[in-house]
PDB file of N, CA and C in Angstrom:
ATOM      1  N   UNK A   1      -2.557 -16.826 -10.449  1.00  0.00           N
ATOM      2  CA  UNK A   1      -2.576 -15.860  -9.363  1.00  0.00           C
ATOM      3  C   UNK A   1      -3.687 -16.253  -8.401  1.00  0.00           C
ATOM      4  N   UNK A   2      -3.450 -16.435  -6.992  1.00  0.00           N
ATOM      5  CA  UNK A   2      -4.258 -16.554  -6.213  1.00  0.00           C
ATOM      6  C   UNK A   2      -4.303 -15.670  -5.620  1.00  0.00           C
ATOM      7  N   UNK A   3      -5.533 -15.175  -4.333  1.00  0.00           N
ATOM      8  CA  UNK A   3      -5.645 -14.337  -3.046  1.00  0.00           C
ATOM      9  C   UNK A   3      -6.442 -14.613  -2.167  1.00  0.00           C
ATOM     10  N   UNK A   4      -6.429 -13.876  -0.897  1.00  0.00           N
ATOM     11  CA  UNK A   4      -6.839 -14.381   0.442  1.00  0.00           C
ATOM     12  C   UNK A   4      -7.320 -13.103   0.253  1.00  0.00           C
ATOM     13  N   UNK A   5      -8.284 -12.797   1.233  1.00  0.00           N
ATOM     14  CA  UNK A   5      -9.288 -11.303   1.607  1.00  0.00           C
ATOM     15  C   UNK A   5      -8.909 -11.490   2.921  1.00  0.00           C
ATOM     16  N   UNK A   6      -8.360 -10.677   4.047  1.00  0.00           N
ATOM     17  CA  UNK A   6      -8.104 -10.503   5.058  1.00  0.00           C
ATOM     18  C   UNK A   6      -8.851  -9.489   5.866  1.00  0.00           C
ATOM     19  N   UNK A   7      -9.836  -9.395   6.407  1.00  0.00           N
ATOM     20  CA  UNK A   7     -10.226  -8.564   7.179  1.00  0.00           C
ATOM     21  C   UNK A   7      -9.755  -7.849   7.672  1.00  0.00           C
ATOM     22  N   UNK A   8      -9.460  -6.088   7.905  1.00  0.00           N
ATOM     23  CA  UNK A   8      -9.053  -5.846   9.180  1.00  0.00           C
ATOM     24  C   UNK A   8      -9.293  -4.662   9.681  1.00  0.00           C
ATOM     25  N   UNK A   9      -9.063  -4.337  10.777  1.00  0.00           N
ATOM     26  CA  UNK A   9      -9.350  -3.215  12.370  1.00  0.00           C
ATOM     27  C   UNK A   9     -11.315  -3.483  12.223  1.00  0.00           C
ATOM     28  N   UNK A  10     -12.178  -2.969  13.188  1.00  0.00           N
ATOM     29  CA  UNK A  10     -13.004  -3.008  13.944  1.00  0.00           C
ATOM     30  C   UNK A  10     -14.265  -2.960  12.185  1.00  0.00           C
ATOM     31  N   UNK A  11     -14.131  -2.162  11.443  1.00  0.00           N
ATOM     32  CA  UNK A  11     -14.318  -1.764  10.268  1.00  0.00           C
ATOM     33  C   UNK A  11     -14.238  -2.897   8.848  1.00  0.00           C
ATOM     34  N   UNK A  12     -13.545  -3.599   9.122  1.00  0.00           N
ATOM     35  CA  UNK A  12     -13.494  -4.963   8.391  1.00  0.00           C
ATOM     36  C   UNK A  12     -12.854  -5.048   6.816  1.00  0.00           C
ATOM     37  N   UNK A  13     -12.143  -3.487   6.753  1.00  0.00           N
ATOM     38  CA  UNK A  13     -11.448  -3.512   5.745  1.00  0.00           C
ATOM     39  C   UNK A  13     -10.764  -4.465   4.745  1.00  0.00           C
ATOM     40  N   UNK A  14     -10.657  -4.658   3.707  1.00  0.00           N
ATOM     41  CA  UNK A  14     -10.493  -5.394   3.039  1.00  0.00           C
ATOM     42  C   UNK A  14      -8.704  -5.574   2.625  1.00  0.00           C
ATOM     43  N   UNK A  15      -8.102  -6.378   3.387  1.00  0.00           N
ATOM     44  CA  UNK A  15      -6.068  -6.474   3.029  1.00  0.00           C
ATOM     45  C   UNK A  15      -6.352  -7.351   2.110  1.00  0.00           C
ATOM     46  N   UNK A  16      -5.828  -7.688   1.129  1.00  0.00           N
ATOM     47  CA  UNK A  16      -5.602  -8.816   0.471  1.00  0.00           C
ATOM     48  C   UNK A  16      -4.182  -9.628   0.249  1.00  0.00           C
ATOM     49  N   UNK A  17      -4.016 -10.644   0.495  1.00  0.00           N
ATOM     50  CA  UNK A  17      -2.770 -11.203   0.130  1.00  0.00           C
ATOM     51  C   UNK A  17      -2.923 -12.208  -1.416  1.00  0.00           C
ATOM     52  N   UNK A  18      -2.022 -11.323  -1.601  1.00  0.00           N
ATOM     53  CA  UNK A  18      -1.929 -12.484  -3.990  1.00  0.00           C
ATOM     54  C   UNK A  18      -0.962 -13.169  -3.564  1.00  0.00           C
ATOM     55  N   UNK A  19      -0.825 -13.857  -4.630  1.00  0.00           N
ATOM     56  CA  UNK A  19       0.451 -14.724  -4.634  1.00  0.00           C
ATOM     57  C   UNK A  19       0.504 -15.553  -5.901  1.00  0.00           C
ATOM     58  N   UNK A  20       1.267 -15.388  -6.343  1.00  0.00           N
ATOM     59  CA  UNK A  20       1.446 -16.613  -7.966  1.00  0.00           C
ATOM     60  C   UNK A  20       1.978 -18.340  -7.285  1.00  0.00           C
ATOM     61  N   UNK A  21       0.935 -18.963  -7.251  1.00  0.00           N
ATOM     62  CA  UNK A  21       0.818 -20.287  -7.128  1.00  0.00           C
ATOM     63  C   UNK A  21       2.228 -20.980  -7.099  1.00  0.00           C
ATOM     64  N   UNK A  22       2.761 -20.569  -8.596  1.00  0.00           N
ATOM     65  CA  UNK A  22       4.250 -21.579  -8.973  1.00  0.00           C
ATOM     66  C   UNK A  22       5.196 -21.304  -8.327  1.00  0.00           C
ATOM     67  N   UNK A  23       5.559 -19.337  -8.159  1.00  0.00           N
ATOM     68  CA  UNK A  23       6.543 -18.984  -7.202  1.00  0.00           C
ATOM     69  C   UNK A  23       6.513 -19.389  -6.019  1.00  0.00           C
ATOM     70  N   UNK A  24       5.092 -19.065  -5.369  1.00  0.00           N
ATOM     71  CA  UNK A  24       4.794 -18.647  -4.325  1.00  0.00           C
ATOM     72  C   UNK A  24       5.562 -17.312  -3.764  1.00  0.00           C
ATOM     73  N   UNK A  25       5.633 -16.647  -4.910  1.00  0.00           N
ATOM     74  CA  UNK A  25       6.091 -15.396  -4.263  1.00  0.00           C
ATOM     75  C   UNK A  25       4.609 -14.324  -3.880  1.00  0.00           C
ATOM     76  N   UNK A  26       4.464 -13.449  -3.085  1.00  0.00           N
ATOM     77  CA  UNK A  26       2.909 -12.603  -2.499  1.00  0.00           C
ATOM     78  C   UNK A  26       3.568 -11.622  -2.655  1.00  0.00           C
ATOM     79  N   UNK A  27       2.567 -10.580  -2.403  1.00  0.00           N
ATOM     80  CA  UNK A  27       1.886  -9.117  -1.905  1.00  0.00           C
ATOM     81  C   UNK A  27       1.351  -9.106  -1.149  1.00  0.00           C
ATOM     82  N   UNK A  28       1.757  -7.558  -0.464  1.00  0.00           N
ATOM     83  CA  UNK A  28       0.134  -7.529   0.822  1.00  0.00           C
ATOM     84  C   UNK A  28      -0.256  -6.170  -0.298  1.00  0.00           C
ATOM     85  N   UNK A  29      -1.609  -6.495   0.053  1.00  0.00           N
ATOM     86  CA  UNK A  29      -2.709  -5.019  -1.151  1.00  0.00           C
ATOM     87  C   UNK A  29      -3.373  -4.780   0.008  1.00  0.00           C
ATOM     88  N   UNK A  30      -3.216  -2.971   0.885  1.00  0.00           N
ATOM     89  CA  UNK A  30      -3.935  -2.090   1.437  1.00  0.00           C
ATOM     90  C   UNK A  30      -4.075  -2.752   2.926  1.00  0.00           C
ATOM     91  N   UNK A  31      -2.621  -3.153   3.299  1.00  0.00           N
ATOM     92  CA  UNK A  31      -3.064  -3.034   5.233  1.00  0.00           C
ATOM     93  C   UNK A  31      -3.286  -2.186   6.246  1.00  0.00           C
ATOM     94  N   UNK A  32      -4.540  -2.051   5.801  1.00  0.00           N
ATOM     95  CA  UNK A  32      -4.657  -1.200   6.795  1.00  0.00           C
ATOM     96  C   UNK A  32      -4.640  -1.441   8.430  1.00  0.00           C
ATOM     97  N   UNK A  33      -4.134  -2.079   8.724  1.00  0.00           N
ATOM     98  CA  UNK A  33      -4.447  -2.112  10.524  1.00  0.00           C
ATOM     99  C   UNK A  33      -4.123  -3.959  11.044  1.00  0.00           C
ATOM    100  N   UNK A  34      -4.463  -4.156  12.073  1.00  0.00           N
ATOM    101  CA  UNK A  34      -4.251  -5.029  12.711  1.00  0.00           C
ATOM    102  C   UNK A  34      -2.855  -6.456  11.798  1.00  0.00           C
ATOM    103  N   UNK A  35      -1.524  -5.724  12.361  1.00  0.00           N
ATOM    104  CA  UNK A  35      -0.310  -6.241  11.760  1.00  0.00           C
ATOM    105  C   UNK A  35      -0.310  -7.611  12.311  1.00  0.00           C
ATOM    106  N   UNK A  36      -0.453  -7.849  13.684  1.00  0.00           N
ATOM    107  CA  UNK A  36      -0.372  -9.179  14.411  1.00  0.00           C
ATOM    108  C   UNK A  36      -1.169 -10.396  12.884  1.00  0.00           C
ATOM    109  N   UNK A  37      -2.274  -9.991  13.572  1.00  0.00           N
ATOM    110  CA  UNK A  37      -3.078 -10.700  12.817  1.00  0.00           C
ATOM    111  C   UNK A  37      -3.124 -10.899  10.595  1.00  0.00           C
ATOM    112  N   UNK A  38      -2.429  -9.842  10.320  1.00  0.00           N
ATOM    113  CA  UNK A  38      -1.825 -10.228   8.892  1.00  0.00           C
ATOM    114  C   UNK A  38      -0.600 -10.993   8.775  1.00  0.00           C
ATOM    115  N   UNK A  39       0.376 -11.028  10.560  1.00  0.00           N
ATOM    116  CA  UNK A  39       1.565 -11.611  10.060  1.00  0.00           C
ATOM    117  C   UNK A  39       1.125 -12.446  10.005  1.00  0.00           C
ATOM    118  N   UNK A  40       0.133 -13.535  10.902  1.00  0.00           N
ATOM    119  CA  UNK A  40       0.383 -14.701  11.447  1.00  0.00           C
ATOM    120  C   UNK A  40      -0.622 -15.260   9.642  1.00  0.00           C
ATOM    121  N   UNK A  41      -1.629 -14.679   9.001  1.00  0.00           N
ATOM    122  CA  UNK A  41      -2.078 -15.012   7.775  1.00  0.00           C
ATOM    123  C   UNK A  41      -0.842 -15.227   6.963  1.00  0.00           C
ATOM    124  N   UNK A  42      -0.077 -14.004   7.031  1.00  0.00           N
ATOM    125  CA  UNK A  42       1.720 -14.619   5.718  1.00  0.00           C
ATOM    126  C   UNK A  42       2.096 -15.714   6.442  1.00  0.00           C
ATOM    127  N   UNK A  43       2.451 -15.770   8.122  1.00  0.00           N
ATOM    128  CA  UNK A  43       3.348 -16.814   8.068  1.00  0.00           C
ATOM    129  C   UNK A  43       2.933 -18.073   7.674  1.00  0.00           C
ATOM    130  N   UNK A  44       1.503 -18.401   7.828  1.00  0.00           N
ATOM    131  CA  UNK A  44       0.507 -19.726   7.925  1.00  0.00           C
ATOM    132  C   UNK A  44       0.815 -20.136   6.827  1.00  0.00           C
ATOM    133  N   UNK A  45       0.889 -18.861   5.774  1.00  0.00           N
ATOM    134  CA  UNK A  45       0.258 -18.992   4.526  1.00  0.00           C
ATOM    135  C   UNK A  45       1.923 -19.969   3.755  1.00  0.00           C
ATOM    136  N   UNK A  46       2.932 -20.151   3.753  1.00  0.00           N
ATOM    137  CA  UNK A  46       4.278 -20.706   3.547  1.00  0.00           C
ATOM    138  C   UNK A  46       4.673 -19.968   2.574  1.00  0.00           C
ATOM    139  N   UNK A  47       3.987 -18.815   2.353  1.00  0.00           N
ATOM    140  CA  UNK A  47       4.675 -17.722   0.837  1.00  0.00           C
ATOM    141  C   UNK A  47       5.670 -16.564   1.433  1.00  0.00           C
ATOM    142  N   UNK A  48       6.733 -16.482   0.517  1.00  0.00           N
ATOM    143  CA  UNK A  48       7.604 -15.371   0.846  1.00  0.00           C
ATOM    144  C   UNK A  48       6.738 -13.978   0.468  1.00  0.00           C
ATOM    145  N   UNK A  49       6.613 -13.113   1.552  1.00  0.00           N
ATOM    146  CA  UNK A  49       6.469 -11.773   0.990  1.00  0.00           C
ATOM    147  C   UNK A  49       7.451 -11.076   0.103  1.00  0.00           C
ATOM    148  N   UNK A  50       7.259 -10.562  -0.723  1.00  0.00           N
ATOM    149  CA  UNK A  50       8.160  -9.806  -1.488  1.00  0.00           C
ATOM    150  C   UNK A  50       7.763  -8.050  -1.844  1.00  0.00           C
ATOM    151  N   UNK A  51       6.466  -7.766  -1.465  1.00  0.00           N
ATOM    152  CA  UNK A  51       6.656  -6.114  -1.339  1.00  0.00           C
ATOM    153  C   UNK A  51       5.172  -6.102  -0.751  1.00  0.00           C
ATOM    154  N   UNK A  52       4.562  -4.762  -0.567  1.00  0.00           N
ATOM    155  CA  UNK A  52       3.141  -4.187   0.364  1.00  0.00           C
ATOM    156  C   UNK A  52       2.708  -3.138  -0.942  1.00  0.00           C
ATOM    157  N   UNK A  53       1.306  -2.989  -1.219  1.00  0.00           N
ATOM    158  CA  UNK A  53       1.071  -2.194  -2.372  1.00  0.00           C
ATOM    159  C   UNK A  53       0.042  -1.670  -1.568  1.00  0.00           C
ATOM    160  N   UNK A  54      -0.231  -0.098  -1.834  1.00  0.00           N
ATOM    161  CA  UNK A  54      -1.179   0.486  -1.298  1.00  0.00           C
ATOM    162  C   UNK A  54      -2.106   1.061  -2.599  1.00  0.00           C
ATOM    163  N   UNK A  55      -2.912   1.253  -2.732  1.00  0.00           N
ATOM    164  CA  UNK A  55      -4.267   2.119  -3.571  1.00  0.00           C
ATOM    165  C   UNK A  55      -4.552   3.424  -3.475  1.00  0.00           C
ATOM    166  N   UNK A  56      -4.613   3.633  -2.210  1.00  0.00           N
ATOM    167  CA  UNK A  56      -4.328   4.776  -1.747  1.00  0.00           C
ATOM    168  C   UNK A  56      -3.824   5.536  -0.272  1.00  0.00           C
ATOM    169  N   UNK A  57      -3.816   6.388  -0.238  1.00  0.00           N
ATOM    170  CA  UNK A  57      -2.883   6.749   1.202  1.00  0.00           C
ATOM    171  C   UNK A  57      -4.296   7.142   2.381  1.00  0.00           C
ATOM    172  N   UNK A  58      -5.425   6.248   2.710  1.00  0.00           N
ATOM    173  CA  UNK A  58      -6.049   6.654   3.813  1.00  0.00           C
ATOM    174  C   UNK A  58      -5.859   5.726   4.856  1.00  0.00           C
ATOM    175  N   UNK A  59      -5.942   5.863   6.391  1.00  0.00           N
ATOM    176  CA  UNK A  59      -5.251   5.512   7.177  1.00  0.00           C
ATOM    177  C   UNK A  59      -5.701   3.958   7.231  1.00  0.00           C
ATOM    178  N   UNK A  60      -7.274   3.810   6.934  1.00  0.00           N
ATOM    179  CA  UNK A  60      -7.890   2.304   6.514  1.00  0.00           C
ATOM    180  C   UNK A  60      -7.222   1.276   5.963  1.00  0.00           C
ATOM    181  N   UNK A  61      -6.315   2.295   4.666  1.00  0.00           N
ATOM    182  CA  UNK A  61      -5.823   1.001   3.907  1.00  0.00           C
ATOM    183  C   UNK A  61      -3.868   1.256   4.378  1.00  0.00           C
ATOM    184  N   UNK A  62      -3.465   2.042   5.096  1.00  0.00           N
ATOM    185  CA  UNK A  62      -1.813   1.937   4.935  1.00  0.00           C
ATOM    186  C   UNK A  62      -2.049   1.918   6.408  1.00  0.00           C
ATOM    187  N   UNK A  63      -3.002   1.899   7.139  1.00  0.00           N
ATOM    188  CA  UNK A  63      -2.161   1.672   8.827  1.00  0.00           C
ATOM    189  C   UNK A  63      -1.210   0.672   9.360  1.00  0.00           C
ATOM    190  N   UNK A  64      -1.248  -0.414   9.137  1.00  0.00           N
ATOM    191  CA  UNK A  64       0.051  -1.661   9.065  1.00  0.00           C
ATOM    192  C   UNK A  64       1.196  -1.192   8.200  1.00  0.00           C
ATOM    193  N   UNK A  65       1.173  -0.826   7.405  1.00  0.00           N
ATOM    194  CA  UNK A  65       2.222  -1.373   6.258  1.00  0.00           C
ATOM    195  C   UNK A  65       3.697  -1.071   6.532  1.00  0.00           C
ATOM    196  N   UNK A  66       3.727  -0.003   6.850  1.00  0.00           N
ATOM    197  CA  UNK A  66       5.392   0.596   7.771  1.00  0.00           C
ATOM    198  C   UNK A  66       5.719  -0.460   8.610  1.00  0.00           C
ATOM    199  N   UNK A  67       5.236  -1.041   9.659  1.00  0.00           N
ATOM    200  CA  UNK A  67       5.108  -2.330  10.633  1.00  0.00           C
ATOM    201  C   UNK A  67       5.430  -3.377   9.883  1.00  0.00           C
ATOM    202  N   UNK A  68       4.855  -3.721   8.787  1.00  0.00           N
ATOM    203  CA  UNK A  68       5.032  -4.658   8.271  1.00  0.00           C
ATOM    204  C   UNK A  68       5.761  -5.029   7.123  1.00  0.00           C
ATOM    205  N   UNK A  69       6.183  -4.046   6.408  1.00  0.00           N
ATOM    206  CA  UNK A  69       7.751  -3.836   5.638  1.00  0.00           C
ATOM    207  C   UNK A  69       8.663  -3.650   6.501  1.00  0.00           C
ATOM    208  N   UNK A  70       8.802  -2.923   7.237  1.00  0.00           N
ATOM    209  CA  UNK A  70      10.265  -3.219   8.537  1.00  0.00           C
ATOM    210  C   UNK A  70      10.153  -4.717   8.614  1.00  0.00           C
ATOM    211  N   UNK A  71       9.172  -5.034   9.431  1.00  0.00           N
ATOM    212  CA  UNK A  71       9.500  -6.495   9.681  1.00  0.00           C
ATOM    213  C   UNK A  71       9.736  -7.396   8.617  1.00  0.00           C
ATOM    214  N   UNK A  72       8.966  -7.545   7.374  1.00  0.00           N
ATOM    215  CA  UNK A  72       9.510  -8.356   6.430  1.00  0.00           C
ATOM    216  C   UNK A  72      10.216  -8.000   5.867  1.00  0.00           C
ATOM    217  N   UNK A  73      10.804  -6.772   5.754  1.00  0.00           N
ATOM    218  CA  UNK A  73      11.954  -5.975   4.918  1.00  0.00           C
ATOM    219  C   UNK A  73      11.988  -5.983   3.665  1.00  0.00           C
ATOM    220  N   UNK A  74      10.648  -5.799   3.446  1.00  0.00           N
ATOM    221  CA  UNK A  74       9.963  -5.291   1.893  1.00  0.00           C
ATOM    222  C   UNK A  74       9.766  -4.209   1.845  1.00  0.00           C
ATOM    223  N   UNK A  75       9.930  -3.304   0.462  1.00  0.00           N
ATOM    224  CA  UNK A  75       9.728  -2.103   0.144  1.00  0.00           C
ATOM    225  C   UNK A  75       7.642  -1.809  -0.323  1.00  0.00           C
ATOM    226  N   UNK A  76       7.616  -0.780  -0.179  1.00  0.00           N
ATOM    227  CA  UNK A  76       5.968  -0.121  -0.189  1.00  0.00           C
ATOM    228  C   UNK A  76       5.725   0.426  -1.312  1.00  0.00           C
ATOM    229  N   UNK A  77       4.801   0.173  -1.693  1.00  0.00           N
ATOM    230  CA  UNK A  77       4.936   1.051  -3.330  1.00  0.00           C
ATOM    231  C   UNK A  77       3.159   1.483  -3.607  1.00  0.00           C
ATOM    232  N   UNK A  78       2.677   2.963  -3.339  1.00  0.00           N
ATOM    233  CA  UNK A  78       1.878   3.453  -3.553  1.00  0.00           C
ATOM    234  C   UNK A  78       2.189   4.075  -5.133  1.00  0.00           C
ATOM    235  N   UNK A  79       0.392   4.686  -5.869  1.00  0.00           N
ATOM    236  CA  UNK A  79       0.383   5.532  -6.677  1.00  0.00           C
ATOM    237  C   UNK A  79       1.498   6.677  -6.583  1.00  0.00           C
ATOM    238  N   UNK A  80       2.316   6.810  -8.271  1.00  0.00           N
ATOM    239  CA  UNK A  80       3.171   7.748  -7.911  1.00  0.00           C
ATOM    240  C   UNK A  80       4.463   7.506  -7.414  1.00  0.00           C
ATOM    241  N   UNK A  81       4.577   6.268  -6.815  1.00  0.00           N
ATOM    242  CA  UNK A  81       6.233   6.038  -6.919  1.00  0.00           C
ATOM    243  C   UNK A  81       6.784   4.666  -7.521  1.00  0.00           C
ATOM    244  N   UNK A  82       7.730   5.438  -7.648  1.00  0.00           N
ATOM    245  CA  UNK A  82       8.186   4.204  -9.255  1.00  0.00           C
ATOM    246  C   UNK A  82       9.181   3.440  -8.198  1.00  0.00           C
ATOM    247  N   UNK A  83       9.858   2.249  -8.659  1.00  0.00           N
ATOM    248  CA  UNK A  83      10.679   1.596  -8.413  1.00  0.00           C
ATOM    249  C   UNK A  83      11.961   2.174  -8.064  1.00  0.00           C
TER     250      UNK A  83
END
């Protein structure tokens, strides 16, 4: 398992992108904010996204993530909801 620490909005919040090396399949963990700038980290990065995980619901860590499951057309999965 690898990850990237992504900075983001003015605040410097912490997104993280994982990813299992062999698949190269990822996660985004807690985007909060600035979507431009997390896509262009997935696209660089040559890994398929496959879902967005949040920690918790404050606007810091889920402000992207709606933005950015539409566009990659991955499902969101906070505390509390199952599959």
């Amino acid at each position: 398992m690898n990850y990237r620490i992504i900075p983001v909005t003015a605040f410097s919040q912490n997104c993280s992108l994982i990813w299992c090396e062999q698949t190269r399949l990822a996660a985004l963990v807690d985007p909060g904010g600035d979507a431009e700038k997390i896509k262009q980290e997935v696209d660089d990065s040559g890994l398929t996204l496959m879902q967005i995980l949040l920690t918790h619901g404050h606007l810091d860590h889920v402000g992207a993530a709606a933005e950015l499951a539409q566009h990659y057309g991955v499902p969101v999965f906070w505390p509390g909801k199952r599959r």
